[in-house]
PDB file of N, CA and C in Angstrom:
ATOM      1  N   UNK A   1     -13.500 -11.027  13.446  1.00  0.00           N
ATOM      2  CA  UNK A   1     -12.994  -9.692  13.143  1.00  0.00           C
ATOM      3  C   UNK A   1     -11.658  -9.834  12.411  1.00  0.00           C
ATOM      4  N   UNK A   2     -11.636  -9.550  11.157  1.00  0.00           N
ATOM      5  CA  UNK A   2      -9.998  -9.000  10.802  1.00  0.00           C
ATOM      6  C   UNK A   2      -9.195  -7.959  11.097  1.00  0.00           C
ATOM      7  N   UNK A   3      -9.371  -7.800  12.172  1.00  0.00           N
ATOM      8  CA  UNK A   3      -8.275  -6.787  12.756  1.00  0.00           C
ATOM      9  C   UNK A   3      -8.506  -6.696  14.546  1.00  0.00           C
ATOM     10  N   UNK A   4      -7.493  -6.464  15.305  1.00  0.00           N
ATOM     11  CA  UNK A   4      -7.663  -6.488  16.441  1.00  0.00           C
ATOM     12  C   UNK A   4      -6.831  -4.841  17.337  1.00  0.00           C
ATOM     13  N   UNK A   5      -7.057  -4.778  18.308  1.00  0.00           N
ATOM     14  CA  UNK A   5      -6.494  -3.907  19.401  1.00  0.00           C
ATOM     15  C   UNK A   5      -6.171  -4.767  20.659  1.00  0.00           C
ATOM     16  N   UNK A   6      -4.361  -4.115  20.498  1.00  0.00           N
ATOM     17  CA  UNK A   6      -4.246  -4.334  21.680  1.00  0.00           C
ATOM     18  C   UNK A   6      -3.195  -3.333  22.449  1.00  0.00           C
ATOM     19  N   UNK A   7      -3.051  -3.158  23.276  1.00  0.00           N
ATOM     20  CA  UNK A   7      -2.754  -2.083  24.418  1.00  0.00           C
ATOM     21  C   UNK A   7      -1.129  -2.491  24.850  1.00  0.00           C
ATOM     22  N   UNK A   8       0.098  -2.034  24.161  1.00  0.00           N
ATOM     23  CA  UNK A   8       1.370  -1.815  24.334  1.00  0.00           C
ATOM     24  C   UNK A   8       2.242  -1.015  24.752  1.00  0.00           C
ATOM     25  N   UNK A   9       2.605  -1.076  25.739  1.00  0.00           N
ATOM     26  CA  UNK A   9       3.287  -0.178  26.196  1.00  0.00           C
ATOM     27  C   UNK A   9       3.017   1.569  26.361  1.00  0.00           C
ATOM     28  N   UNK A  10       3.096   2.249  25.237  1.00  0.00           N
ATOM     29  CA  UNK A  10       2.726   3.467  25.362  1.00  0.00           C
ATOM     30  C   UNK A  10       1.716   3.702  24.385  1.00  0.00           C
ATOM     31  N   UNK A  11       1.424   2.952  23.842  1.00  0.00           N
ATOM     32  CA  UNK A  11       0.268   2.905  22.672  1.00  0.00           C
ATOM     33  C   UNK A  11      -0.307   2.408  22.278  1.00  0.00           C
ATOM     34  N   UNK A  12      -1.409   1.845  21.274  1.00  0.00           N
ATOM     35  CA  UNK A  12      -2.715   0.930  20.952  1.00  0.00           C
ATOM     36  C   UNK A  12      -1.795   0.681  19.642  1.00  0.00           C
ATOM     37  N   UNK A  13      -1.989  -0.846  19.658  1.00  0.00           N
ATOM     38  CA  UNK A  13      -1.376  -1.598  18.328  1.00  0.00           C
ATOM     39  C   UNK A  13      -2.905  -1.947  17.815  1.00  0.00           C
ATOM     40  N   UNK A  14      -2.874  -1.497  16.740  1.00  0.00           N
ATOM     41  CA  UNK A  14      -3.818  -2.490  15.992  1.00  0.00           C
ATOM     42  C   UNK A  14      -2.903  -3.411  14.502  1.00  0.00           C
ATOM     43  N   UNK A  15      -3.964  -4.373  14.975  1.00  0.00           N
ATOM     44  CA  UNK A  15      -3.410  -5.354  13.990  1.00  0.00           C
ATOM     45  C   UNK A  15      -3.964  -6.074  12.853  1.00  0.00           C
ATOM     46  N   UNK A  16      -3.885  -5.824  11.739  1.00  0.00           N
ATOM     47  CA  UNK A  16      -4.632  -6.079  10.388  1.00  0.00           C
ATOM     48  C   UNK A  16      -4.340  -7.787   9.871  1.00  0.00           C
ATOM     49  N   UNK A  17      -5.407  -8.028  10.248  1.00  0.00           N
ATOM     50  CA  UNK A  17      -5.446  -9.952   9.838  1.00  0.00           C
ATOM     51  C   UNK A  17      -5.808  -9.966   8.928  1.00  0.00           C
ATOM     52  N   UNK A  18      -5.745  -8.908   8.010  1.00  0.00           N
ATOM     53  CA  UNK A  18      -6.195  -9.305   6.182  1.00  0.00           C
ATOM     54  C   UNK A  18      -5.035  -9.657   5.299  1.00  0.00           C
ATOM     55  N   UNK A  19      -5.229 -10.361   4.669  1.00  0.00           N
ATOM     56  CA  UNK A  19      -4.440 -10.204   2.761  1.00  0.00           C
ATOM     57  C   UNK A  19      -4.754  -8.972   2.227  1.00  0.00           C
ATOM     58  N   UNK A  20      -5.819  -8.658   2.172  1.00  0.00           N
ATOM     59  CA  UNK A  20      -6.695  -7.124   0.866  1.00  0.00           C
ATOM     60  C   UNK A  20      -7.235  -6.777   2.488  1.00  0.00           C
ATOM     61  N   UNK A  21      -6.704  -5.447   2.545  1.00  0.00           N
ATOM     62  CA  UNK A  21      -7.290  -4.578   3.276  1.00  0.00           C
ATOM     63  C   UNK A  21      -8.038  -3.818   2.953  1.00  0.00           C
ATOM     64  N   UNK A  22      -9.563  -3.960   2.613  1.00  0.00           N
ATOM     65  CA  UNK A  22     -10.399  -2.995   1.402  1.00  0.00           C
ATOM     66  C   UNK A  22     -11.342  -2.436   2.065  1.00  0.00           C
ATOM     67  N   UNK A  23     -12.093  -1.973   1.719  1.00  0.00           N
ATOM     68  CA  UNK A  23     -13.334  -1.240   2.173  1.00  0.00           C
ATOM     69  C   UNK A  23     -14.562  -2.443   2.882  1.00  0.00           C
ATOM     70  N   UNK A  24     -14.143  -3.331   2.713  1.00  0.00           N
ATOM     71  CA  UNK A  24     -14.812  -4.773   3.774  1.00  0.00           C
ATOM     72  C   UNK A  24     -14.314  -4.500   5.131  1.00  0.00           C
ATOM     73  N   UNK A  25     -13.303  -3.936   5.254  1.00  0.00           N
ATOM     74  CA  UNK A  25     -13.017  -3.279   6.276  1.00  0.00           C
ATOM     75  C   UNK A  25     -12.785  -1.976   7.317  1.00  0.00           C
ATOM     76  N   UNK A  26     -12.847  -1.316   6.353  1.00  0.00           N
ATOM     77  CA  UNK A  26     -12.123   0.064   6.408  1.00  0.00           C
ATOM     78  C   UNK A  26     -12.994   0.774   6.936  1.00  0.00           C
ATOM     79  N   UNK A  27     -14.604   0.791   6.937  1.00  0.00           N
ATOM     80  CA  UNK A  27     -15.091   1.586   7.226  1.00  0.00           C
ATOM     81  C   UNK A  27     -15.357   1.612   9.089  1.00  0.00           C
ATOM     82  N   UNK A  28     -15.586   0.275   9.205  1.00  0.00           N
ATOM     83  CA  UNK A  28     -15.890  -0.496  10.270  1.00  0.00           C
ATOM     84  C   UNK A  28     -14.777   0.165  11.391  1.00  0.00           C
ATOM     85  N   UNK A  29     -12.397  -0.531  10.556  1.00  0.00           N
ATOM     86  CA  UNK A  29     -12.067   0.075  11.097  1.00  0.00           C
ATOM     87  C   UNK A  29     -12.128   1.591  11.544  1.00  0.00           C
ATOM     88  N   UNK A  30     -11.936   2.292  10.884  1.00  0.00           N
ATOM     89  CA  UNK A  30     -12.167   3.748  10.752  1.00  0.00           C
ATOM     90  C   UNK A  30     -12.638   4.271  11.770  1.00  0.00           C
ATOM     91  N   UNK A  31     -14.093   3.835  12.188  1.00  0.00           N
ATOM     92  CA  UNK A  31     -14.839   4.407  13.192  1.00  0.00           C
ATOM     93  C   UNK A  31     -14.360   3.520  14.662  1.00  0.00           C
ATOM     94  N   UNK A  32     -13.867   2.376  14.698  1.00  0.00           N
ATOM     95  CA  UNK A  32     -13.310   2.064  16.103  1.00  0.00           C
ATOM     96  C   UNK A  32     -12.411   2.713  16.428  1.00  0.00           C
ATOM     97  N   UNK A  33     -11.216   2.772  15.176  1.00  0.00           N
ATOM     98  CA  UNK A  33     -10.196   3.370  15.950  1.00  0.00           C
ATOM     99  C   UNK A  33     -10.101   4.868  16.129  1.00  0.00           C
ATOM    100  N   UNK A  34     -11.219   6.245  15.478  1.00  0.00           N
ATOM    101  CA  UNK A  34     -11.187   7.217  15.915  1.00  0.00           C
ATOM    102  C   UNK A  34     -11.880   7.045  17.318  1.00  0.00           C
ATOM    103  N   UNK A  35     -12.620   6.122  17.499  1.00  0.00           N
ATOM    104  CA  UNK A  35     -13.468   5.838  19.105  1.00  0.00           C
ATOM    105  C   UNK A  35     -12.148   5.615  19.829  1.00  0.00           C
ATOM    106  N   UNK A  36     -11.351   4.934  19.138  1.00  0.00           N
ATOM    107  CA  UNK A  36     -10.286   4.611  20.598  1.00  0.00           C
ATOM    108  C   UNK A  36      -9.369   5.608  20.869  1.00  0.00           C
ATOM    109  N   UNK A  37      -9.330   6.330  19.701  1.00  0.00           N
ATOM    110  CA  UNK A  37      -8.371   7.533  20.111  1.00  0.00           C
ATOM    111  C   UNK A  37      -8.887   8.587  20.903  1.00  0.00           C
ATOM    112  N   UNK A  38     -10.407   9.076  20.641  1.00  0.00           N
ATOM    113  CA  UNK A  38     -10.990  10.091  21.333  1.00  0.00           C
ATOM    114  C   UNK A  38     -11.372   9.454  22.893  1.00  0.00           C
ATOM    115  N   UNK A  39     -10.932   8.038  22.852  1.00  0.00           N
ATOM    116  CA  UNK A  39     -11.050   7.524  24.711  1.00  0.00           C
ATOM    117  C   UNK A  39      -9.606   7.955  25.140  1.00  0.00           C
ATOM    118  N   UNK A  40      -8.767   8.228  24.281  1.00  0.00           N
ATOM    119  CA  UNK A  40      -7.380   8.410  25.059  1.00  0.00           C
ATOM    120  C   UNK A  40      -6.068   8.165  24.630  1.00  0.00           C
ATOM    121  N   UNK A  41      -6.834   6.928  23.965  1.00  0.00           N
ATOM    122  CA  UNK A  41      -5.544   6.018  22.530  1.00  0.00           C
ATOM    123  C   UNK A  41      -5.036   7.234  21.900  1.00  0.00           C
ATOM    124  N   UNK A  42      -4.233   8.048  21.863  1.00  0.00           N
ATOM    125  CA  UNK A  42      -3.431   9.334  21.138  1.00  0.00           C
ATOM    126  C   UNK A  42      -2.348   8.267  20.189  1.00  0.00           C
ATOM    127  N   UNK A  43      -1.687   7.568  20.624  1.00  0.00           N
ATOM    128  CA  UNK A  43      -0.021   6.991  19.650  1.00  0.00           C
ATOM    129  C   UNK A  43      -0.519   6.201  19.677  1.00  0.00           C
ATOM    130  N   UNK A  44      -0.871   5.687  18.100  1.00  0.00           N
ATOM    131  CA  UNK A  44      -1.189   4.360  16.975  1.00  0.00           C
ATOM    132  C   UNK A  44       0.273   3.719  16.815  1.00  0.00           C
ATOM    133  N   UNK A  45       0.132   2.306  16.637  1.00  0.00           N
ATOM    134  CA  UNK A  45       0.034   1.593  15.616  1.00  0.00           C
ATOM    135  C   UNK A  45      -0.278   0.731  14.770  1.00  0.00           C
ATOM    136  N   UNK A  46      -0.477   0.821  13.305  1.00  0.00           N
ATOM    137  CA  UNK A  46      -0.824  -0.076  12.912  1.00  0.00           C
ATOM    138  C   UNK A  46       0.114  -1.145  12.138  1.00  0.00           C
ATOM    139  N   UNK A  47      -0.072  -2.329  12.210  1.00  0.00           N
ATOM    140  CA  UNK A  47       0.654  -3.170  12.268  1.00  0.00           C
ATOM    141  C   UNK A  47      -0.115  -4.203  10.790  1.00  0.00           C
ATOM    142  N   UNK A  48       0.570  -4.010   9.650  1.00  0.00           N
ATOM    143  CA  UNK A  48      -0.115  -4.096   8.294  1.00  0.00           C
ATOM    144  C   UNK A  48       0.637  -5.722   7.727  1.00  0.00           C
ATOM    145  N   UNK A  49       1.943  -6.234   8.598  1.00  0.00           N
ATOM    146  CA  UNK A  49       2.644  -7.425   8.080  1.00  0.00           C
ATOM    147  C   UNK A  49       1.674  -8.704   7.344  1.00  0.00           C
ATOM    148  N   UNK A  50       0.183  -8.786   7.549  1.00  0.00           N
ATOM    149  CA  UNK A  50       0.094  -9.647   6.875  1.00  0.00           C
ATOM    150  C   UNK A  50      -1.113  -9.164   5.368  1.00  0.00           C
ATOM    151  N   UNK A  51      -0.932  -8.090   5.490  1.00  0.00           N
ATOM    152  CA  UNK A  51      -1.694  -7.592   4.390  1.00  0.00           C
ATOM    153  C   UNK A  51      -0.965  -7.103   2.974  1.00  0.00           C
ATOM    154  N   UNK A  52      -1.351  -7.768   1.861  1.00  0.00           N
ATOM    155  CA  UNK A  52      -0.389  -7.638   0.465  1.00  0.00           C
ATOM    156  C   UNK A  52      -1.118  -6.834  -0.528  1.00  0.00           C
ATOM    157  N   UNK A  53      -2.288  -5.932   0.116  1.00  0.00           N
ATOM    158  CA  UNK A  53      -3.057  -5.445  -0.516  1.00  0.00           C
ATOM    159  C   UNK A  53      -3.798  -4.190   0.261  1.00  0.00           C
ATOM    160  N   UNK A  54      -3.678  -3.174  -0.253  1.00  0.00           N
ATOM    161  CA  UNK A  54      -4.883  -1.911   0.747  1.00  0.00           C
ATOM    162  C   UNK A  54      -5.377  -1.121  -0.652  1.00  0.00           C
ATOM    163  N   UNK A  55      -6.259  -0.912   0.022  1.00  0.00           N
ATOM    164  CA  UNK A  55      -7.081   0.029  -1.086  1.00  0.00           C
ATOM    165  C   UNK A  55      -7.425   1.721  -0.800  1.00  0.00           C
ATOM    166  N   UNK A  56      -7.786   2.171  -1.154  1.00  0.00           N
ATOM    167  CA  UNK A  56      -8.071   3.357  -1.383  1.00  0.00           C
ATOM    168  C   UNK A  56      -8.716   4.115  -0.045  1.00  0.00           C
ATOM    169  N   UNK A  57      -9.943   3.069   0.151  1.00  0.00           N
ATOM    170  CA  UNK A  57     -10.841   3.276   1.131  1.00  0.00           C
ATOM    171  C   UNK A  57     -10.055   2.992   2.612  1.00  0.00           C
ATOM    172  N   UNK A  58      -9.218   1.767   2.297  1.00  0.00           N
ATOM    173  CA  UNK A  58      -8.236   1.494   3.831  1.00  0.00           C
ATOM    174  C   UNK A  58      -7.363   2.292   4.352  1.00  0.00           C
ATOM    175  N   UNK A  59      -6.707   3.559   2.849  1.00  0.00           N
ATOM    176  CA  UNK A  59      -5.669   3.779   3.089  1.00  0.00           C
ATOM    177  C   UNK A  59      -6.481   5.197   3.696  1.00  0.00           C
ATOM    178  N   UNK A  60      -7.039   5.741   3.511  1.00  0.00           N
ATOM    179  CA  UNK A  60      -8.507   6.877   3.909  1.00  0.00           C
ATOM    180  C   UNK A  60      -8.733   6.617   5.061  1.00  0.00           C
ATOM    181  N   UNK A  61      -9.193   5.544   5.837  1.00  0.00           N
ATOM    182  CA  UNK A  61      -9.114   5.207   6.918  1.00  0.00           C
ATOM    183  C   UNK A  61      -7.553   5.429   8.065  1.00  0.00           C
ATOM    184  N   UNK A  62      -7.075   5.037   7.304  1.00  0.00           N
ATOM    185  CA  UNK A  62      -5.194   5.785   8.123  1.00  0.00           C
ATOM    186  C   UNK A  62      -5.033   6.886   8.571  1.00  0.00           C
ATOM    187  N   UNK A  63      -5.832   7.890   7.437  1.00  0.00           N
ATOM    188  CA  UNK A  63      -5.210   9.381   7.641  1.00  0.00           C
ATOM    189  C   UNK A  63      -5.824   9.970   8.114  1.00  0.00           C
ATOM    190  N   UNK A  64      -7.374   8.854   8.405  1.00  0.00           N
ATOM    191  CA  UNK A  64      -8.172   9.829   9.467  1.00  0.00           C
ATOM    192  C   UNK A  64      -8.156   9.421  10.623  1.00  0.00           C
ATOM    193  N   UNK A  65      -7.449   8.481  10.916  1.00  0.00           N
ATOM    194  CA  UNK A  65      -6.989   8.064  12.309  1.00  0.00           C
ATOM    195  C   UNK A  65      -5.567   8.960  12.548  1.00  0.00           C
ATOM    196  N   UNK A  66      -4.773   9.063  11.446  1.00  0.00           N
ATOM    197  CA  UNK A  66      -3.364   9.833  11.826  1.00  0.00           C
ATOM    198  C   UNK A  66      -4.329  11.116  11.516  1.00  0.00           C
ATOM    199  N   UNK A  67      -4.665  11.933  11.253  1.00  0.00           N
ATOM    200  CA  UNK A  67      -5.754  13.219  11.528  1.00  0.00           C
ATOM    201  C   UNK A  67      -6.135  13.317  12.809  1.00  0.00           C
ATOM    202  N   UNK A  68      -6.863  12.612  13.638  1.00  0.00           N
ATOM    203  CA  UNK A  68      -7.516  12.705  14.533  1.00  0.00           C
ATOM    204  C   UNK A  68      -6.447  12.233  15.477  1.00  0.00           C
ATOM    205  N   UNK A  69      -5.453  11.551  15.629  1.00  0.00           N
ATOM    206  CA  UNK A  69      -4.230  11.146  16.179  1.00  0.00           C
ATOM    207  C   UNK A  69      -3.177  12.649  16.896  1.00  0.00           C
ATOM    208  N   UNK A  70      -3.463  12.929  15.865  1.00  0.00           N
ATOM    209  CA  UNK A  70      -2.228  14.207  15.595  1.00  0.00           C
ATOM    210  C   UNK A  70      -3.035  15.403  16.590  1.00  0.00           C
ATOM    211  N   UNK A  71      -4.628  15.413  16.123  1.00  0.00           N
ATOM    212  CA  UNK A  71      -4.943  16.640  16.813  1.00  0.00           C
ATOM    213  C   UNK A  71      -4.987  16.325  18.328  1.00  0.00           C
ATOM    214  N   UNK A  72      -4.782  14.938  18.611  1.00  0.00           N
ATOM    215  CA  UNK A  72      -5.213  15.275  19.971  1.00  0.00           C
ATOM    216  C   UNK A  72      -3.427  14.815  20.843  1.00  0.00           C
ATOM    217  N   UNK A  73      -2.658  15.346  20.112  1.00  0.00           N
ATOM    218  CA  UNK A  73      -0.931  15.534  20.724  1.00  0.00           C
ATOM    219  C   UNK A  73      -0.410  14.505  20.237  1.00  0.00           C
ATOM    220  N   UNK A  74      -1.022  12.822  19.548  1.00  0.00           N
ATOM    221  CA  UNK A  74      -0.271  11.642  19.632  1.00  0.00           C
ATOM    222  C   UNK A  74       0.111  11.547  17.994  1.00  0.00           C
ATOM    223  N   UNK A  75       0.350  10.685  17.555  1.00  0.00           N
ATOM    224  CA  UNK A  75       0.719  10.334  16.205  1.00  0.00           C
ATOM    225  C   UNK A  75      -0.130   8.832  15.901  1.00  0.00           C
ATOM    226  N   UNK A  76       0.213   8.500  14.441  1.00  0.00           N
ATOM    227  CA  UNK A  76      -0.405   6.979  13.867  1.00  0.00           C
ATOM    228  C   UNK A  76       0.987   6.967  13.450  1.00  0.00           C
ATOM    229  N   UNK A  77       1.270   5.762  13.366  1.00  0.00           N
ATOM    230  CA  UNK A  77       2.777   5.075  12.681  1.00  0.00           C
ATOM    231  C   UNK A  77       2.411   3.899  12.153  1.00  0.00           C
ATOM    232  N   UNK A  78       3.479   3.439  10.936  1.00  0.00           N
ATOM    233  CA  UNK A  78       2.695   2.154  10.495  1.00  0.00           C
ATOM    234  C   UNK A  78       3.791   1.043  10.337  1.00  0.00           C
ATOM    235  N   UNK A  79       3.806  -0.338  10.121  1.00  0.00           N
ATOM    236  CA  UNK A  79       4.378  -1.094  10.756  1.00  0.00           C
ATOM    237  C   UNK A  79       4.524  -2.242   9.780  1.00  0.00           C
ATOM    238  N   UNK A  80       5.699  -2.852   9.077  1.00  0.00           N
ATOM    239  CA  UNK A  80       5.312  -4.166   8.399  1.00  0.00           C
ATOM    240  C   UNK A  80       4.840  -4.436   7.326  1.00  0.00           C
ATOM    241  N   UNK A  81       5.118  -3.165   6.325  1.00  0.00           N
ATOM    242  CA  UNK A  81       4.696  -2.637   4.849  1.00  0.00           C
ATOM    243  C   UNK A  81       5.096  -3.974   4.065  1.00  0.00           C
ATOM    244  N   UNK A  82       4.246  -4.934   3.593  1.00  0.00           N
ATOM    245  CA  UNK A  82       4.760  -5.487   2.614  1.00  0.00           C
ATOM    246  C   UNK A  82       5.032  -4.984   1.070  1.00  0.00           C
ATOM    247  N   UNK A  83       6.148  -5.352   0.457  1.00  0.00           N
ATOM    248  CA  UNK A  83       6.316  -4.825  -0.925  1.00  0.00           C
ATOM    249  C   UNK A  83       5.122  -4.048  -1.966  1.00  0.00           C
ATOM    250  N   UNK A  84       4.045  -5.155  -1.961  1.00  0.00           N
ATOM    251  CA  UNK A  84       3.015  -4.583  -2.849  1.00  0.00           C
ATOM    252  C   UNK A  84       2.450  -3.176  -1.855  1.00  0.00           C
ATOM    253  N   UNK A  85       2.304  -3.556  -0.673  1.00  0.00           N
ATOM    254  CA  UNK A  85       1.995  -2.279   0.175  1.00  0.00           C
ATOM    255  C   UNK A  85       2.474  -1.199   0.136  1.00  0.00           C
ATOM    256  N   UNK A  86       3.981  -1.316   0.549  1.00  0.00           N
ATOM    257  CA  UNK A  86       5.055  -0.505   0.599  1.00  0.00           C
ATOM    258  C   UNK A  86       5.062   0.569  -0.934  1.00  0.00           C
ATOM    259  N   UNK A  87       4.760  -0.003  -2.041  1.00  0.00           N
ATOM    260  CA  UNK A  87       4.733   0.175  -3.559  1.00  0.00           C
ATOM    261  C   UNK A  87       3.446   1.055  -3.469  1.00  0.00           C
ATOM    262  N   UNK A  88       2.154   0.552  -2.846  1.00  0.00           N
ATOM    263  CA  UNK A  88       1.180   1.672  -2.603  1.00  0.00           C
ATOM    264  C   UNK A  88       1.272   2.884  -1.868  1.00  0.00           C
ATOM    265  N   UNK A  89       1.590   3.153  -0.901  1.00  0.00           N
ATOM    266  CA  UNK A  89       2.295   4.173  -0.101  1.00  0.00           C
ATOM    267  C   UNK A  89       2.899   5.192  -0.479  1.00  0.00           C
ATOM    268  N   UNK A  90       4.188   4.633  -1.751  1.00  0.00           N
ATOM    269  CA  UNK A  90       5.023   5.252  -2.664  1.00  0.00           C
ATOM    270  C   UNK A  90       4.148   5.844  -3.667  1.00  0.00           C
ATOM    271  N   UNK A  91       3.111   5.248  -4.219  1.00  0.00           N
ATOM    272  CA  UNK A  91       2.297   6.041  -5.521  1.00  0.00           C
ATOM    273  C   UNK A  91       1.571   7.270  -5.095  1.00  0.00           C
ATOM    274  N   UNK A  92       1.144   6.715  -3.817  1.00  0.00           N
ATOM    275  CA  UNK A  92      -0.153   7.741  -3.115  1.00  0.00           C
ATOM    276  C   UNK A  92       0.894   9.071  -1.876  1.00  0.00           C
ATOM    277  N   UNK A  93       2.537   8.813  -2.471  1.00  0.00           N
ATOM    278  CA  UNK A  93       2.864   9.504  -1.503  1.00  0.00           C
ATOM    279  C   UNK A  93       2.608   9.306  -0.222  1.00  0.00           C
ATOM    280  N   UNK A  94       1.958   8.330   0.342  1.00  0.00           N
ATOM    281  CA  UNK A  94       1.676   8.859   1.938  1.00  0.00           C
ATOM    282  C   UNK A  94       2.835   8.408   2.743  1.00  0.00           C
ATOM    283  N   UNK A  95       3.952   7.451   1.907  1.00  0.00           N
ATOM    284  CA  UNK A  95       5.051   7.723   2.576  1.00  0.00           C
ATOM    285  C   UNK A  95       5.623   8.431   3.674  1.00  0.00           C
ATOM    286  N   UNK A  96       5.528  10.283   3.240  1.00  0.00           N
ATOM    287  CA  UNK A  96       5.815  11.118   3.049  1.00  0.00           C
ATOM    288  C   UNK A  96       4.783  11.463   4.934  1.00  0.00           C
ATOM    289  N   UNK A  97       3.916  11.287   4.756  1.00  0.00           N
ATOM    290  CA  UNK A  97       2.995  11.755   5.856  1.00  0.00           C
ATOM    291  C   UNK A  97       3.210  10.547   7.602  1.00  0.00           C
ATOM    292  N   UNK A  98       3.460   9.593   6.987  1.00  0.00           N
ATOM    293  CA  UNK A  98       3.224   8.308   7.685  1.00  0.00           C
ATOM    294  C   UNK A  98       4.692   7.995   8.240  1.00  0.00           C
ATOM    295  N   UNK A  99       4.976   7.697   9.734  1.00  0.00           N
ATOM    296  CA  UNK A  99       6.357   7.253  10.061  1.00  0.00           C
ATOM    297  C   UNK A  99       5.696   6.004   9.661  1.00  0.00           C
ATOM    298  N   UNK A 100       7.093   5.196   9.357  1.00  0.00           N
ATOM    299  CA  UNK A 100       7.011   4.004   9.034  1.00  0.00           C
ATOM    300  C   UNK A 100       7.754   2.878   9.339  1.00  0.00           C
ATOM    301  N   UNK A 101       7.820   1.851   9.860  1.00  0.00           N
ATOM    302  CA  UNK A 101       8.444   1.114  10.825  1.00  0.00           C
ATOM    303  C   UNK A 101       8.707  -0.175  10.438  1.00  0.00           C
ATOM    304  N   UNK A 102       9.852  -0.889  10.420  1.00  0.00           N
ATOM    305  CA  UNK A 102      10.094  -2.375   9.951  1.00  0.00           C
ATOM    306  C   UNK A 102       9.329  -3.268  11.109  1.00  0.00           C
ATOM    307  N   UNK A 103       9.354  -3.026  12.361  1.00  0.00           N
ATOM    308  CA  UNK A 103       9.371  -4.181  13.561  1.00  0.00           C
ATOM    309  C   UNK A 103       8.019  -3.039  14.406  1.00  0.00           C
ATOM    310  N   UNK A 104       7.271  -3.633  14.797  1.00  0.00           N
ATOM    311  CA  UNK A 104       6.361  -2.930  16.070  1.00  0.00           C
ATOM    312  C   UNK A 104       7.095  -2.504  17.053  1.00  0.00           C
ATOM    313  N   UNK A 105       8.267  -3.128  17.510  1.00  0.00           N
ATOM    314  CA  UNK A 105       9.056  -2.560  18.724  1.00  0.00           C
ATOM    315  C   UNK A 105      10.007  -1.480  18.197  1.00  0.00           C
ATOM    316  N   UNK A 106      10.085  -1.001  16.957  1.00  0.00           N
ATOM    317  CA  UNK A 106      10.983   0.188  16.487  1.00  0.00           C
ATOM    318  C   UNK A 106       9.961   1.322  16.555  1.00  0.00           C
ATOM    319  N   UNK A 107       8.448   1.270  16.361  1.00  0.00           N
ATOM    320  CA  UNK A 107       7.526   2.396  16.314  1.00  0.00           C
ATOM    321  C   UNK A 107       6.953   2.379  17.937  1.00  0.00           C
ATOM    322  N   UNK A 108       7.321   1.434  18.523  1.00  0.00           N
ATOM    323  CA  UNK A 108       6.748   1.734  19.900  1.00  0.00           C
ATOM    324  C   UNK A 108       7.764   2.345  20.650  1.00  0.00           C
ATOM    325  N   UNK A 109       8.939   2.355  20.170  1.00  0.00           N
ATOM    326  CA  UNK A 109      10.128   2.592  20.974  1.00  0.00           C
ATOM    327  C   UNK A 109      10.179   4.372  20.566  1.00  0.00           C
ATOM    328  N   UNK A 110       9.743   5.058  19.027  1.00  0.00           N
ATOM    329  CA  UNK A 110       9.821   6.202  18.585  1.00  0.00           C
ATOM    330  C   UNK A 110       8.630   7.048  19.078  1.00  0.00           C
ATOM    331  N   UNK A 111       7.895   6.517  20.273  1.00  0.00           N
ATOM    332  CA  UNK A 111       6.766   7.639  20.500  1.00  0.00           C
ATOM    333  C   UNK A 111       7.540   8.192  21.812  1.00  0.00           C
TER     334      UNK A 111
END
């Protein structure tokens, strides 16, 4: 699996073991982690530090986890933006929608 869950403190970290976070993944993620939120998982994060690449389809996958996050009281936050990442975020605006976090313990500490 390139990506994992694990259970922190007040919230579900997931963690992206890709370089290119693309639609090889995205869809797969997508549907676990709205499953884990509708078990209870409300406050995400995702934790993106080793990925230098997301796509369209990955980044689609975010907002329907922060969508489905949000409606049920919790939030998605994201974690470890590398540059080329960080640079995607900025084009697609989702900046703007997405808290965004240098360290996992700064977004676990803001829920």
């Amino acid at each position: 699996m390139s990506y994992s869950f694990e259970e922190k403190k007040n919230a579900l970290v997931v963690k992206v073991e890709e370089k290119r976070a693309t639609v090889e993944i995205s869809g797969k993620l997508k549907e676990e982690l709205l499953a884990k939120i509708d078990e209870g998982h409300h406050n995400v994060v995702v934790d993106l530090n080793a990925s230098d690449f997301v796509d369209s389809s990955f980044l689609g996958a975010l907002v329907a986890g922060l969508k489905k996050a949000t409606m049920k009281g919790g939030d998605l936050k994201i974690v470890g933006l590398q540059p080329p990442v960080r640079a995607m975020f900025e084009l697609t605006r989702l900046f703007r929608i997405f808290d965004i976090f240098d360290t996992e313990e700064e977004a676990l500490n803001s829920f």
